[in-house]
C-alpha atoms as a PDB file:
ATOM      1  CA  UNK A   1     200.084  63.812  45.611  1.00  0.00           C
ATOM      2  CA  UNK A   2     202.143  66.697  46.805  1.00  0.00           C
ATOM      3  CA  UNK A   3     204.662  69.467  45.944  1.00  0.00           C
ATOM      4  CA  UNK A   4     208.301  67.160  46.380  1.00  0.00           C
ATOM      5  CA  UNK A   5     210.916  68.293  44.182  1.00  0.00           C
ATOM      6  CA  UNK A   6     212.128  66.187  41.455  1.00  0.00           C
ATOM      7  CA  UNK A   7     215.719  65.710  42.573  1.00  0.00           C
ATOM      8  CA  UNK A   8     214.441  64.269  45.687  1.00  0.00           C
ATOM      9  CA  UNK A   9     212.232  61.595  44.434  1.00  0.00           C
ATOM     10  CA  UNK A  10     215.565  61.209  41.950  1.00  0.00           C
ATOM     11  CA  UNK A  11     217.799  60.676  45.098  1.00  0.00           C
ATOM     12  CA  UNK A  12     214.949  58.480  47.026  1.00  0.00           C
ATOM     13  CA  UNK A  13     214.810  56.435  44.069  1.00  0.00           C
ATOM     14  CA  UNK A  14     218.877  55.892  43.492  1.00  0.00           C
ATOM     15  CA  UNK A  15     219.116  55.180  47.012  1.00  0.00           C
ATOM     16  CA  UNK A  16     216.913  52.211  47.193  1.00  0.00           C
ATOM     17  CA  UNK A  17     218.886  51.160  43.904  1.00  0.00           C
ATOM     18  CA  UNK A  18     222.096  51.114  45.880  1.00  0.00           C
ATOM     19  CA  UNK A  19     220.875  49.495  48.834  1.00  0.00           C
ATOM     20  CA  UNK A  20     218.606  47.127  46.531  1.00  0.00           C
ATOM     21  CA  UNK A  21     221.880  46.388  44.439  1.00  0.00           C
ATOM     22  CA  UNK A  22     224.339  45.821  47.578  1.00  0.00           C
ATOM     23  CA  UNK A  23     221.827  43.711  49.154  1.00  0.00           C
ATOM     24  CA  UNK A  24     221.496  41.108  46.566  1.00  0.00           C
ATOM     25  CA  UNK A  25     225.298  41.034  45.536  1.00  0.00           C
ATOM     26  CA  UNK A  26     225.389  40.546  49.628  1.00  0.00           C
ATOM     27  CA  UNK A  27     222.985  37.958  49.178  1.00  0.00           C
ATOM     28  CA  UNK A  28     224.462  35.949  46.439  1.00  0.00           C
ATOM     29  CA  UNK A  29     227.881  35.965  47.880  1.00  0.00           C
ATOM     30  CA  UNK A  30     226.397  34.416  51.309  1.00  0.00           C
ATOM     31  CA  UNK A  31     225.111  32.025  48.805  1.00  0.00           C
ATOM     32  CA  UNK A  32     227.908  30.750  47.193  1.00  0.00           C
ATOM     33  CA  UNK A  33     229.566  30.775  50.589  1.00  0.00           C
ATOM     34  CA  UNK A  34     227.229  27.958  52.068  1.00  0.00           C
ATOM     35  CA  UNK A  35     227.141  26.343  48.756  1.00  0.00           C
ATOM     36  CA  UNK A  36     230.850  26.057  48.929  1.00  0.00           C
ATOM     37  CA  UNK A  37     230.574  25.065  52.807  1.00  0.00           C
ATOM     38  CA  UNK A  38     228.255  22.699  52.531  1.00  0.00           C
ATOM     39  CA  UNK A  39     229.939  20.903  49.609  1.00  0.00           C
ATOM     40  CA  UNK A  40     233.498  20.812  51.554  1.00  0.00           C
ATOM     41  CA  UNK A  41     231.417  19.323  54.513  1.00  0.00           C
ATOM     42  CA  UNK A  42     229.936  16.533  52.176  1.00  0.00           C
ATOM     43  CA  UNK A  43     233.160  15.548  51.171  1.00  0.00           C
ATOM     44  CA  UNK A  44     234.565  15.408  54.614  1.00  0.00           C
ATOM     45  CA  UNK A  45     231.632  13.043  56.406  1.00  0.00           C
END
């Protein structure tokens, strides 16, 4: 497989965590911002 060092598969593997975990807490806050659009817009038309 190859001679990589441990703390680098360690650091490759917490930072796809962080991007994995900022990406869907991004993701669910664009969520409940056209949720919360698109109910205002119901109520206006």
């Amino acid at each position: 497989m190859g001679n990589t060092h441990p703390l680098e598969s360690l650091a490759a593997f917490a930072i796809c965590f962080v991007v994995g975990a900022l990406t869907t807490a991004g993701l669910g806050a664009y969520i409940n911002k056209i949720k919360r659009d698109s109910g205002t817009t119901r109520r206006n038309t």
